[in-house]
PDB file of N, CA and C in Angstrom:
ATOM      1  N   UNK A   1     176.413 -26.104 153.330  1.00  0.00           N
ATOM      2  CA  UNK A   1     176.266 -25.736 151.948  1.00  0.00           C
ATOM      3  C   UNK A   1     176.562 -24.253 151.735  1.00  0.00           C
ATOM      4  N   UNK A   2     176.250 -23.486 152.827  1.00  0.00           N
ATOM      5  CA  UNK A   2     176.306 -22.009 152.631  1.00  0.00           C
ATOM      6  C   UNK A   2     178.051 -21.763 152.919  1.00  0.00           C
ATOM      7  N   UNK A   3     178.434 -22.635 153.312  1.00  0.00           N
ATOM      8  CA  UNK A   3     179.993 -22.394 152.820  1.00  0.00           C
ATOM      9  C   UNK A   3     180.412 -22.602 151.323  1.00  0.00           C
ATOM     10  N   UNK A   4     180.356 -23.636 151.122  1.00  0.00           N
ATOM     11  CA  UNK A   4     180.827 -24.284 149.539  1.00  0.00           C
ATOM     12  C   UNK A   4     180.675 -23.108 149.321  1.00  0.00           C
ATOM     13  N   UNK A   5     179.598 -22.290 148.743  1.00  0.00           N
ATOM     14  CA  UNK A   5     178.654 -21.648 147.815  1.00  0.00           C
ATOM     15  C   UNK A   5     179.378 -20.615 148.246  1.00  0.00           C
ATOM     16  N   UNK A   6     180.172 -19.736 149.541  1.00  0.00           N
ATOM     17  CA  UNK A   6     180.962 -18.805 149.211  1.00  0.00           C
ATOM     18  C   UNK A   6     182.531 -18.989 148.902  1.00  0.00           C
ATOM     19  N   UNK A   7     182.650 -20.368 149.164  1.00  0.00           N
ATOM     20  CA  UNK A   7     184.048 -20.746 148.314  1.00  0.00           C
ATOM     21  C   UNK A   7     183.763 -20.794 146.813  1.00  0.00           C
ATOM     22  N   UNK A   8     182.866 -21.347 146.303  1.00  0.00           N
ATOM     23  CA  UNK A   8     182.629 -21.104 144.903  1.00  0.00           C
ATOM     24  C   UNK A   8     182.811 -19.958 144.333  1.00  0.00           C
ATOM     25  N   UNK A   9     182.019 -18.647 145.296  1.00  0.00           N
ATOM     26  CA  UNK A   9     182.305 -17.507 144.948  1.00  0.00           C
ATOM     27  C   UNK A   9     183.464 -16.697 145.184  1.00  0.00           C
ATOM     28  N   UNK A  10     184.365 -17.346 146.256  1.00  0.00           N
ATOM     29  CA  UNK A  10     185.712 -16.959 146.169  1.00  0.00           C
ATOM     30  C   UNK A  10     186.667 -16.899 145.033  1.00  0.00           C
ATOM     31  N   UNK A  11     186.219 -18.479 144.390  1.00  0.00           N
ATOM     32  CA  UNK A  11     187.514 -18.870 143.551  1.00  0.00           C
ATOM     33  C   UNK A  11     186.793 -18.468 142.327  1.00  0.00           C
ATOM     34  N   UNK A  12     185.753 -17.486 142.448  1.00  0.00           N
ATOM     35  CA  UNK A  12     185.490 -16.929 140.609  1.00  0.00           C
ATOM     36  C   UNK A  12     184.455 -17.916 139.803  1.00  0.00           C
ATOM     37  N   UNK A  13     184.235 -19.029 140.318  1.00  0.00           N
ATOM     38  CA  UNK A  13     183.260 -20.241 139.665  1.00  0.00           C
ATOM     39  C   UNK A  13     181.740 -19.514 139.708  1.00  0.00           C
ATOM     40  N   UNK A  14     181.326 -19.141 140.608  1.00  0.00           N
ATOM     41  CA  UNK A  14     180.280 -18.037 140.448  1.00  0.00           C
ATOM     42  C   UNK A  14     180.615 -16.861 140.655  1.00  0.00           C
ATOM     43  N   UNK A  15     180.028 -16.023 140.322  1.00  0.00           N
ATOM     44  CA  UNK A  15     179.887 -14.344 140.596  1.00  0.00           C
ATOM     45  C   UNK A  15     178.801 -14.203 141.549  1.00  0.00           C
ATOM     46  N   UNK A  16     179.940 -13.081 142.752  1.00  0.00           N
ATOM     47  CA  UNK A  16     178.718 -12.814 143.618  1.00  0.00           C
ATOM     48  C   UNK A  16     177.624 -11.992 143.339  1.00  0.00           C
ATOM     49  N   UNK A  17     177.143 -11.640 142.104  1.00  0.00           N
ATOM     50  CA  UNK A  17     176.065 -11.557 142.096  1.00  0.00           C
ATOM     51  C   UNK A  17     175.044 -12.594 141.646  1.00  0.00           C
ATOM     52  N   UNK A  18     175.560 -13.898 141.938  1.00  0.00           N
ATOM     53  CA  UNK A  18     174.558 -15.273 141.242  1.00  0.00           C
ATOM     54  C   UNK A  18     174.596 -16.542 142.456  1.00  0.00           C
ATOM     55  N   UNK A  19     174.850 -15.545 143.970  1.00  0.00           N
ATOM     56  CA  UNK A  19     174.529 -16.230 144.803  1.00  0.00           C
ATOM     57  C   UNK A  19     173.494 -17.589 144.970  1.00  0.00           C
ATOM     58  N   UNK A  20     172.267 -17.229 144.416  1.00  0.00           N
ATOM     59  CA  UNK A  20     171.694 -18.111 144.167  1.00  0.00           C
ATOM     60  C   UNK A  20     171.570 -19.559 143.167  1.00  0.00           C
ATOM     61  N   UNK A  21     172.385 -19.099 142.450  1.00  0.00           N
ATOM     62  CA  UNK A  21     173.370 -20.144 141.310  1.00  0.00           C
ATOM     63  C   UNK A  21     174.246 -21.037 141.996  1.00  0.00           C
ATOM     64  N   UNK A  22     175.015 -20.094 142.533  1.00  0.00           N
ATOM     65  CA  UNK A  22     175.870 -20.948 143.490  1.00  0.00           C
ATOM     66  C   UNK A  22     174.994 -21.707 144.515  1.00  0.00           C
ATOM     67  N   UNK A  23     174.310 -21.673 145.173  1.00  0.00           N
ATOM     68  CA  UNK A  23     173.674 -22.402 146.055  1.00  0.00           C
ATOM     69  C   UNK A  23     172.657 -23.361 145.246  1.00  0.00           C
ATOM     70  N   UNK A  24     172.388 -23.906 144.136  1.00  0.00           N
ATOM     71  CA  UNK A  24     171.853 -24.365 142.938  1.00  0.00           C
ATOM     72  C   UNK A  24     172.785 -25.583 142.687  1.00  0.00           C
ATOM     73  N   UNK A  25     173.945 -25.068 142.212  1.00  0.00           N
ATOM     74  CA  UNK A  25     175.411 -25.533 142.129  1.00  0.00           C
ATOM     75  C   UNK A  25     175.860 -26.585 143.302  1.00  0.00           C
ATOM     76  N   UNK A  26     175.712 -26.270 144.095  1.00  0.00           N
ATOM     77  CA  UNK A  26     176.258 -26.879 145.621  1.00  0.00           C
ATOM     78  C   UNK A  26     175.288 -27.615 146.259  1.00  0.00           C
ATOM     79  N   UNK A  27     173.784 -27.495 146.419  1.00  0.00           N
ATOM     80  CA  UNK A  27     173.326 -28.201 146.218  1.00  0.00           C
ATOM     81  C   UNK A  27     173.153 -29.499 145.574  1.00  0.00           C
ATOM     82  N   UNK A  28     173.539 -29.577 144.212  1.00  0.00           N
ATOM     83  CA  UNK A  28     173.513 -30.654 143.383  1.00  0.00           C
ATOM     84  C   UNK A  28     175.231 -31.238 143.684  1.00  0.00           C
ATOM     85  N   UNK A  29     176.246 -30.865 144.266  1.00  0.00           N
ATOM     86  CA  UNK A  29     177.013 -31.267 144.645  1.00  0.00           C
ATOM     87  C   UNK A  29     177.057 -32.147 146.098  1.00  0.00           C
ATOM     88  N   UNK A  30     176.691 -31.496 147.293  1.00  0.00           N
ATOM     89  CA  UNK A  30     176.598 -32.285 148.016  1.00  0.00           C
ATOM     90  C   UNK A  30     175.536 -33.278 148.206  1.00  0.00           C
ATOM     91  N   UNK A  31     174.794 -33.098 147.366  1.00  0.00           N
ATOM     92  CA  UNK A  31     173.262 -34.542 147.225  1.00  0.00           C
ATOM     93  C   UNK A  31     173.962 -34.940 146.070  1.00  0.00           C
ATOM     94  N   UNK A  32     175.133 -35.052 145.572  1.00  0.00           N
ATOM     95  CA  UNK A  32     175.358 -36.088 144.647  1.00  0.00           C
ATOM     96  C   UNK A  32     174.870 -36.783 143.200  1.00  0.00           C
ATOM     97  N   UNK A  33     173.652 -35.455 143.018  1.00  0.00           N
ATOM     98  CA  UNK A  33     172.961 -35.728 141.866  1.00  0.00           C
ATOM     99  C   UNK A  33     173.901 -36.070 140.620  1.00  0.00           C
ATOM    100  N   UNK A  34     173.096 -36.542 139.504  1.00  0.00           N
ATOM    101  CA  UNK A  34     174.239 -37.245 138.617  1.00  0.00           C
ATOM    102  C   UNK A  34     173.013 -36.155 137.432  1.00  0.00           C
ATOM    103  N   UNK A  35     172.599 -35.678 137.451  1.00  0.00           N
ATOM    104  CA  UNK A  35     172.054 -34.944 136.462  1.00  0.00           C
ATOM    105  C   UNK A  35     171.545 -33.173 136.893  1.00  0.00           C
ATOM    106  N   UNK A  36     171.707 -32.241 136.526  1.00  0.00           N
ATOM    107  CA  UNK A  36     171.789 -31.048 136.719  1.00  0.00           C
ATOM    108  C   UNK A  36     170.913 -30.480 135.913  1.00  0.00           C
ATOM    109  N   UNK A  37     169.748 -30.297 136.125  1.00  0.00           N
ATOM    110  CA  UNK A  37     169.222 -29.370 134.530  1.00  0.00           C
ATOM    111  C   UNK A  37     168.950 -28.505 134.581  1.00  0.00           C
ATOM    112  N   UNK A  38     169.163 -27.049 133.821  1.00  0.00           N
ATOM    113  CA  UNK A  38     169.387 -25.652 133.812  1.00  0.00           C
ATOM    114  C   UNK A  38     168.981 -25.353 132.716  1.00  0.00           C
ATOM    115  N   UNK A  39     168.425 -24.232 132.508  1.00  0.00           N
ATOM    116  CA  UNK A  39     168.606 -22.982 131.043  1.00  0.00           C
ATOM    117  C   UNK A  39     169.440 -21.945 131.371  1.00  0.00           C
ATOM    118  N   UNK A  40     169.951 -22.058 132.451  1.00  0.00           N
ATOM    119  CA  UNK A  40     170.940 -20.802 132.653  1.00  0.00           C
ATOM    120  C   UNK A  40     172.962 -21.299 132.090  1.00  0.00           C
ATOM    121  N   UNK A  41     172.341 -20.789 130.984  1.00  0.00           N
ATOM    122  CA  UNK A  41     173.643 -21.594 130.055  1.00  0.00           C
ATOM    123  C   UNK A  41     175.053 -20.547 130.600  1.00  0.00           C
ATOM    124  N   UNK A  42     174.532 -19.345 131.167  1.00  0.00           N
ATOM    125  CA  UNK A  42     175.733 -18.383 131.478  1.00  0.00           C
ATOM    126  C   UNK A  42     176.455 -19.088 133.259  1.00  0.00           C
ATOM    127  N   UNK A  43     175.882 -19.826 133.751  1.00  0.00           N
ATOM    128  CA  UNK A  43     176.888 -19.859 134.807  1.00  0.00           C
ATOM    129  C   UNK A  43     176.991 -21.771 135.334  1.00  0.00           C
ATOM    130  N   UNK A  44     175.352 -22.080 135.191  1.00  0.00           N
ATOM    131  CA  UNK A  44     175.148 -23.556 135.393  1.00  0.00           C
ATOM    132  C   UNK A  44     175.423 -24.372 134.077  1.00  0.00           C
ATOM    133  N   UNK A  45     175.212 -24.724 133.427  1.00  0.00           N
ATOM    134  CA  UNK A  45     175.472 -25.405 132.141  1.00  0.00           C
ATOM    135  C   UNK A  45     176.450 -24.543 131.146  1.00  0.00           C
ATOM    136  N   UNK A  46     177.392 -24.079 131.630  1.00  0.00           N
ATOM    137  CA  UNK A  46     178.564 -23.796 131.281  1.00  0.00           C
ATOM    138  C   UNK A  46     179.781 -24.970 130.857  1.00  0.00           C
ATOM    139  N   UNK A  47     180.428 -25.591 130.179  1.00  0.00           N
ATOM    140  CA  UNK A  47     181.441 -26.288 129.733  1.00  0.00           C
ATOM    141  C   UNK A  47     182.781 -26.169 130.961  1.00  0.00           C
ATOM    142  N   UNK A  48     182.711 -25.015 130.634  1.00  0.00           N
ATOM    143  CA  UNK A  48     184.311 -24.487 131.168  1.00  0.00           C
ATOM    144  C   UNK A  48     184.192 -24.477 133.138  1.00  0.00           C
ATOM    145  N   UNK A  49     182.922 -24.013 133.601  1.00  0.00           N
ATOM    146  CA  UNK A  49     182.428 -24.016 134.994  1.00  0.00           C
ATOM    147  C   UNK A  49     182.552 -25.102 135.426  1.00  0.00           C
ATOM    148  N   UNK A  50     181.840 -26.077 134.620  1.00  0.00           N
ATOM    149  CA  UNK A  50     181.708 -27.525 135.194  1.00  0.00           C
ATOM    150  C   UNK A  50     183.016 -28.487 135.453  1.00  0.00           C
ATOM    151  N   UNK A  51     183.974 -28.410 134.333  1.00  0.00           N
ATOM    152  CA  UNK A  51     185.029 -28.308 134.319  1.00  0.00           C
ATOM    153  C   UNK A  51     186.553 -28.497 135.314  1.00  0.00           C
ATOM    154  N   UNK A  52     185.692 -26.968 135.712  1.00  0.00           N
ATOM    155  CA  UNK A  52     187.004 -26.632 137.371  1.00  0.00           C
ATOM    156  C   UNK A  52     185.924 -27.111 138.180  1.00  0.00           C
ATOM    157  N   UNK A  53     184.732 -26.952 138.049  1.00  0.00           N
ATOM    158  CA  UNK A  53     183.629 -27.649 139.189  1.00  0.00           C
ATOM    159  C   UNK A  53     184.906 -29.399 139.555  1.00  0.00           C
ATOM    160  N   UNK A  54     185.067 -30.120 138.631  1.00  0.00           N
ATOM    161  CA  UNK A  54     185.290 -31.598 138.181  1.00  0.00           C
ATOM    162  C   UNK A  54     186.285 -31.612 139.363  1.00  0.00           C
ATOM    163  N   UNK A  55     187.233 -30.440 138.869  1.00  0.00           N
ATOM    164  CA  UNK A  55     188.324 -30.574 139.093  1.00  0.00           C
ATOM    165  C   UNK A  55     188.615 -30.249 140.972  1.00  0.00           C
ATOM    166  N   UNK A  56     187.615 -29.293 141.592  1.00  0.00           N
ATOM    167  CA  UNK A  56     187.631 -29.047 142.202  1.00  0.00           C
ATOM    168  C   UNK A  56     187.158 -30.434 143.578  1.00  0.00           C
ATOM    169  N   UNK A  57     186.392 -31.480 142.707  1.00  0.00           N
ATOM    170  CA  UNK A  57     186.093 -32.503 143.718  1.00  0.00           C
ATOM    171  C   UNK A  57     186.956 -33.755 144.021  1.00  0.00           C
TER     172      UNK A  57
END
């Protein structure tokens, strides 16, 4: 997981300063969850994130 989460932060999907977002993020990716719930509307419940997230799997 601690890879994904710096490929995430490679390709700009998180900012390395939201390391912990990203590992939030990737988490709910490799457990396959089908629901995500956040108030952090700036990086997790983003439209456009989720998006290239889609696209990226």
């Amino acid at each position: 997981m601690l890879k994904l989460a710096e490929k995430y932060m490679e390709q700009k999907i998180v900012s390395e300063n939201y390391y912990g977002d990203a590992l939030h993020i990737v988490a709910a990716t490799v457990l396959g969850v089908d629901v995500l719930v956040s108030w952090n509307f700036k990086h997790i419940v983003n439209l456009n994130r989720i998006n290239y997230l889609i696209l990226l799997i």
